[in-house]
Protein backbone atom coordinates (compact mmCIF):
# COMPACT_ATOMS: atom_id res chain seq x y z
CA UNK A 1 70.31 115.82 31.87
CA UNK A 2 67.18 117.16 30.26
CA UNK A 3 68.69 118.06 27.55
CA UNK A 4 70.44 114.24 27.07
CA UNK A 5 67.05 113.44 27.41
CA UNK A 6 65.61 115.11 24.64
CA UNK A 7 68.48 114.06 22.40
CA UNK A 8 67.76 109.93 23.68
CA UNK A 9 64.17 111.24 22.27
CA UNK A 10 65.35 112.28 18.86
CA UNK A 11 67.24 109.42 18.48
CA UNK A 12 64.39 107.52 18.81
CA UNK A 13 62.70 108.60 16.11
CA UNK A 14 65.77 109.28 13.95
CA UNK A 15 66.82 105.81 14.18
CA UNK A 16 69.81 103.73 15.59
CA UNK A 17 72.39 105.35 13.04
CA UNK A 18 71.90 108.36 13.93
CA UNK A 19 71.82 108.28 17.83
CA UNK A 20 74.86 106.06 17.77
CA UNK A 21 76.98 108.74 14.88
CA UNK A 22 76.26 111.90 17.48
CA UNK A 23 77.03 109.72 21.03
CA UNK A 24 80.14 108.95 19.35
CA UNK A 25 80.76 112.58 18.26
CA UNK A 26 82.60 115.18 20.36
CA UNK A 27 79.62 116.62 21.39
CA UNK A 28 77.81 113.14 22.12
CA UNK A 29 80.93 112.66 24.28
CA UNK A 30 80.73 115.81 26.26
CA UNK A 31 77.27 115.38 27.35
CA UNK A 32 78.18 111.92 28.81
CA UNK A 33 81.39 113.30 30.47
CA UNK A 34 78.81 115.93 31.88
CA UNK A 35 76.15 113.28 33.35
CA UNK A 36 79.22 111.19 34.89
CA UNK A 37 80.38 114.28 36.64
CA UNK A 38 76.61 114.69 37.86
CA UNK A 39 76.21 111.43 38.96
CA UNK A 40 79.35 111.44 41.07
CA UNK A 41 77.71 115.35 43.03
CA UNK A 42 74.83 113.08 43.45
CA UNK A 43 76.36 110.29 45.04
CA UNK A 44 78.48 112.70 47.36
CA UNK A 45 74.94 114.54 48.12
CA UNK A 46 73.97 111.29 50.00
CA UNK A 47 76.53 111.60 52.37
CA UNK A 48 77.57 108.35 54.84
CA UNK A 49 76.50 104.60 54.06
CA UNK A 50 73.80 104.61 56.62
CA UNK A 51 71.70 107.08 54.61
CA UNK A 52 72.58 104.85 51.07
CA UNK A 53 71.00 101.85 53.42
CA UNK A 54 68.21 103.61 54.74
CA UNK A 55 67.02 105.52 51.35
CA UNK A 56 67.16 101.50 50.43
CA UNK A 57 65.02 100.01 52.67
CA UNK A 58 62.55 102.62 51.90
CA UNK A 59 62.39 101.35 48.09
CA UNK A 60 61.76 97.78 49.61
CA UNK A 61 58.59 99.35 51.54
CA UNK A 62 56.17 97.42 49.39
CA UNK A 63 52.21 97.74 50.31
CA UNK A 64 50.37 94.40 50.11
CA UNK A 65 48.88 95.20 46.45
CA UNK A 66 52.43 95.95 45.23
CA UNK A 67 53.59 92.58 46.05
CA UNK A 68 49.86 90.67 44.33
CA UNK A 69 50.62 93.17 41.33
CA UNK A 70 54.05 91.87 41.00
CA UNK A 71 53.42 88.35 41.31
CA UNK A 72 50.74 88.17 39.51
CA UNK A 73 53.00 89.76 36.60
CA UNK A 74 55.82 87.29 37.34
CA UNK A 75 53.31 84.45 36.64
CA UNK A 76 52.44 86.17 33.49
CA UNK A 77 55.53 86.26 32.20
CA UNK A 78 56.50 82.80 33.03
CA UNK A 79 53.10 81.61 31.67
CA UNK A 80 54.00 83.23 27.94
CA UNK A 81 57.70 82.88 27.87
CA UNK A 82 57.04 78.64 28.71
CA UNK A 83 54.14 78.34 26.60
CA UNK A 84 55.18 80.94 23.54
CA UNK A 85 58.87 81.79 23.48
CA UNK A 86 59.93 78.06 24.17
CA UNK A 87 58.57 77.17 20.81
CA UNK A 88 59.36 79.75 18.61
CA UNK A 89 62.33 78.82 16.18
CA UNK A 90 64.73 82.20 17.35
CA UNK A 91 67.21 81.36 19.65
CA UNK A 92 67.52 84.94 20.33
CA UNK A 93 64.78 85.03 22.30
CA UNK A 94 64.98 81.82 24.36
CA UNK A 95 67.00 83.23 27.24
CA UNK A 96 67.36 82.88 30.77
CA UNK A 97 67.23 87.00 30.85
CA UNK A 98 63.81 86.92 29.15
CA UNK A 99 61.69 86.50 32.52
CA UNK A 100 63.61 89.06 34.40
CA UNK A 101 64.33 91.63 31.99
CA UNK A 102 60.31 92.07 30.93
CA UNK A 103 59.58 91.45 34.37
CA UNK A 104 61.42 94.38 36.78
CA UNK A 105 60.44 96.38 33.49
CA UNK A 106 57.16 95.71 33.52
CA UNK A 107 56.76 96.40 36.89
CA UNK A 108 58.66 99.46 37.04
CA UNK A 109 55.74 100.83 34.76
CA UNK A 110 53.23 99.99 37.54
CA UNK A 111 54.95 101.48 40.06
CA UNK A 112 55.59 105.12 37.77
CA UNK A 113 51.77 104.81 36.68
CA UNK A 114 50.70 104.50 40.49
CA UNK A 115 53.00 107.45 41.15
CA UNK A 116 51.14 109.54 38.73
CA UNK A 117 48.12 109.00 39.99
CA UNK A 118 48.74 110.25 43.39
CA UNK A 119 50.36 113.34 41.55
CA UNK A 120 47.23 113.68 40.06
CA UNK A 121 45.78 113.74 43.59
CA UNK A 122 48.68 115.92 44.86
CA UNK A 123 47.53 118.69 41.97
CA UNK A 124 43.70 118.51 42.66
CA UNK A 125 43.85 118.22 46.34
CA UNK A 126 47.52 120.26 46.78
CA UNK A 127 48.27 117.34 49.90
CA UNK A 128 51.72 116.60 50.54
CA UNK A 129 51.47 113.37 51.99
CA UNK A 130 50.14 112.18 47.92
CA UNK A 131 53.40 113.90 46.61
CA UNK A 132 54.98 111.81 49.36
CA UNK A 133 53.45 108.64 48.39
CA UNK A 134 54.07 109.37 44.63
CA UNK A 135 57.98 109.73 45.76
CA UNK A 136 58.15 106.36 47.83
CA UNK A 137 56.70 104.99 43.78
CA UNK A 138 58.94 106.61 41.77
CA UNK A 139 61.94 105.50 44.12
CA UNK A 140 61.54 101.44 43.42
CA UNK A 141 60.37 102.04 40.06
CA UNK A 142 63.63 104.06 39.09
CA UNK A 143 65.29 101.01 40.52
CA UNK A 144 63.40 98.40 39.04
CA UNK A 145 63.92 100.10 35.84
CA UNK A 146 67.58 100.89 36.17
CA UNK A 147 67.96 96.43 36.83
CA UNK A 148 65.87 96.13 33.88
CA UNK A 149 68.01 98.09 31.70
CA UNK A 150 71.35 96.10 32.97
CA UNK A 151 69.28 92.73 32.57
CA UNK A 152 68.65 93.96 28.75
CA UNK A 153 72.09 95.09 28.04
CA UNK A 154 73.39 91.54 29.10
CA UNK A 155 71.11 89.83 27.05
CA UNK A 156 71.71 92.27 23.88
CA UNK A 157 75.34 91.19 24.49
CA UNK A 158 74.93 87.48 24.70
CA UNK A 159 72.34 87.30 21.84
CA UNK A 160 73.82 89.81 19.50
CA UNK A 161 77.13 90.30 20.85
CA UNK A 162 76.47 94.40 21.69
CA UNK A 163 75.77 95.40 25.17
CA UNK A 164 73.54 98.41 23.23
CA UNK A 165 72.76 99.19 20.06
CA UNK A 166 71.17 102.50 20.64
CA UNK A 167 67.64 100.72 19.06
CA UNK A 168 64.66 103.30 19.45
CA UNK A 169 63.23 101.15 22.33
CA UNK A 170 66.47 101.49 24.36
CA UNK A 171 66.70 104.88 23.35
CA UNK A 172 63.72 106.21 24.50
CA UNK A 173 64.04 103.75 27.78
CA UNK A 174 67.61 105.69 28.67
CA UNK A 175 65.32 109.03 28.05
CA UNK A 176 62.57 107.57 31.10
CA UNK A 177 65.91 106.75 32.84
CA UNK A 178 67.28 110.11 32.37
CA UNK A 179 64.01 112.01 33.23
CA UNK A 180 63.62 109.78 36.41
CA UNK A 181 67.06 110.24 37.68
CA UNK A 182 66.76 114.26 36.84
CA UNK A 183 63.74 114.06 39.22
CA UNK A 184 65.17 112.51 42.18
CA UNK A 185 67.65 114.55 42.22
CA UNK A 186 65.90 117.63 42.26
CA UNK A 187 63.42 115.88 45.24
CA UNK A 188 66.64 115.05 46.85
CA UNK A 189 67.73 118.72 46.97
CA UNK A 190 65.28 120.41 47.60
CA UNK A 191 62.15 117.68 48.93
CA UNK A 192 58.57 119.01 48.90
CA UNK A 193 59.40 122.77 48.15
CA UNK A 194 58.11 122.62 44.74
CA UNK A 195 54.39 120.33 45.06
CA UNK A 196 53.53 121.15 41.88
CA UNK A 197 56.44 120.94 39.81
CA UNK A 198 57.34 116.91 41.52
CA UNK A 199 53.77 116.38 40.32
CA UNK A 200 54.08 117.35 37.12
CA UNK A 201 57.57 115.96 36.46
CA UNK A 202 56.27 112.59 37.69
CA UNK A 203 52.96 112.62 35.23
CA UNK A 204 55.71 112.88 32.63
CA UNK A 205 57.42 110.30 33.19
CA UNK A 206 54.40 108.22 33.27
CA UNK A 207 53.38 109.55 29.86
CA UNK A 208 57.30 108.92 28.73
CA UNK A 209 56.68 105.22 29.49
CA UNK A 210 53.14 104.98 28.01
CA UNK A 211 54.85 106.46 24.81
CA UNK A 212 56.88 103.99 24.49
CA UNK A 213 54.95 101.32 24.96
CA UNK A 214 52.25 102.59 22.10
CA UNK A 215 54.01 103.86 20.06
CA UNK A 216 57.82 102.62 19.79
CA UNK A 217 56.40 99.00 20.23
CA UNK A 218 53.33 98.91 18.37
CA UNK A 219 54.13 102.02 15.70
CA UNK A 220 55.66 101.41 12.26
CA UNK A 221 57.86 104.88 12.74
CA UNK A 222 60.12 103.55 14.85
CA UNK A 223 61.80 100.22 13.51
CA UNK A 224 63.99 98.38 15.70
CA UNK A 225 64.21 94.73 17.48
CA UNK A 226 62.11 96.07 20.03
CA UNK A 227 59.22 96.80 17.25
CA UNK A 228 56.39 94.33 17.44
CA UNK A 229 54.80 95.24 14.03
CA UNK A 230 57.80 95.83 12.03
């Protein structure tokens, strides 16, 4: 999965043609006949429906600053798509998927940044309960991410008519994706064992996302639709 990872990495940088020639390849579709096999060990590794419910309810276990963050976001949004977006000429953009797609994406960044931090506390201060805390982040932000990825794919489809495109901003998104799903499954397995190396997996994550947001949004090396200086 690391290794996918990497490759979602390259692609970024080499460009939609080229991520899209090797997925496509024989070795491309290996690696995703691979991750579908892994996925399926991971779902089995759950075990019954009460556990799937339970491990649920835990991403749900918002603290009160969680929920101002994510409102406060929300009206954000709303605010710029209404007063921006409405009156811009593309159509592309003036979608019902706009809101929530930057939204649980957006706010799946908070939630990975506020997970590094207490892995920054859980390397200084070597405290499981931060590496705890920093898990109980990760696990809505994975899922806020994964529904922002969907959200994006269905939009890319009803805008442009291709649920992805392999553009450097999705690419490198699948790569977070990839790195975050690597990483609870590894917690899963084998839970606070390894302090140091959940810390450290988290942190870079976080500096996955921040990345991407510098650098394949605001950069001129990676062109793409998602590329705000083109």
């Amino acid at each position: 999965m690391l290794f996918l990872t990497a490759l979602c990495v390259i692609g970024s940088v080499m460009g939609a043609g080229w991520t899209r020639s090797f997925f496509n390849s024989i070795a491309g579709g290996s690696l995703w006949v691979s991750l579908g096999l892994l996925f399926i060990a991971e779902i089995l590794e759950f075990g019954n429906v009460k556990n799937v419910f339970s491990a649920v309810k835990k991403w749900f276990n918002w603290s009160k600053n969680d929920v101002i963050i994510a409102i406060l976001l929300l009206l954000i949004i709303v605010f710029i798509f209404y007063s921006r977006i409405m009156s811009v000429s593309s159509h592309n953009l003036k979608s019902v998927f706009f809101v929530p797609h930057i939204f649980t994406c957006l706010l799946s960044y908070v939630f990975f940044v506020k997970a590094a931090y207490f892995s920054g506390k859980c390397l200084a201060d070597k405290l499981s309960q931060a590496e705890d805390a920093s898990y109980r982040l990760v696990c809505p932000g994975f899922m806020l991410l994964t529904v922002g990825m969907v959200l994006g794919s269905i939009w890319a489809a009803s805008a442009w008519g291709n649920w992805w495109s392999w553009d450097p901003k999705e690419s490198f998104s699948l790569a977070v994706w990839l790195v975050s799903a690597a990483f609870l499954q590894f917690r899963f397995i084998y839970g606070q064992r390894f302090l140091r190396l959940n810390s450290f997996w988290v942190i870079i994550v976080s500096l996955l996302i921040i990345l991407g947001i510098t650098f394949v949004n605001f950069s001129k090396i990676f062109a793409g639709l998602h590329n705000y200086r083109g």
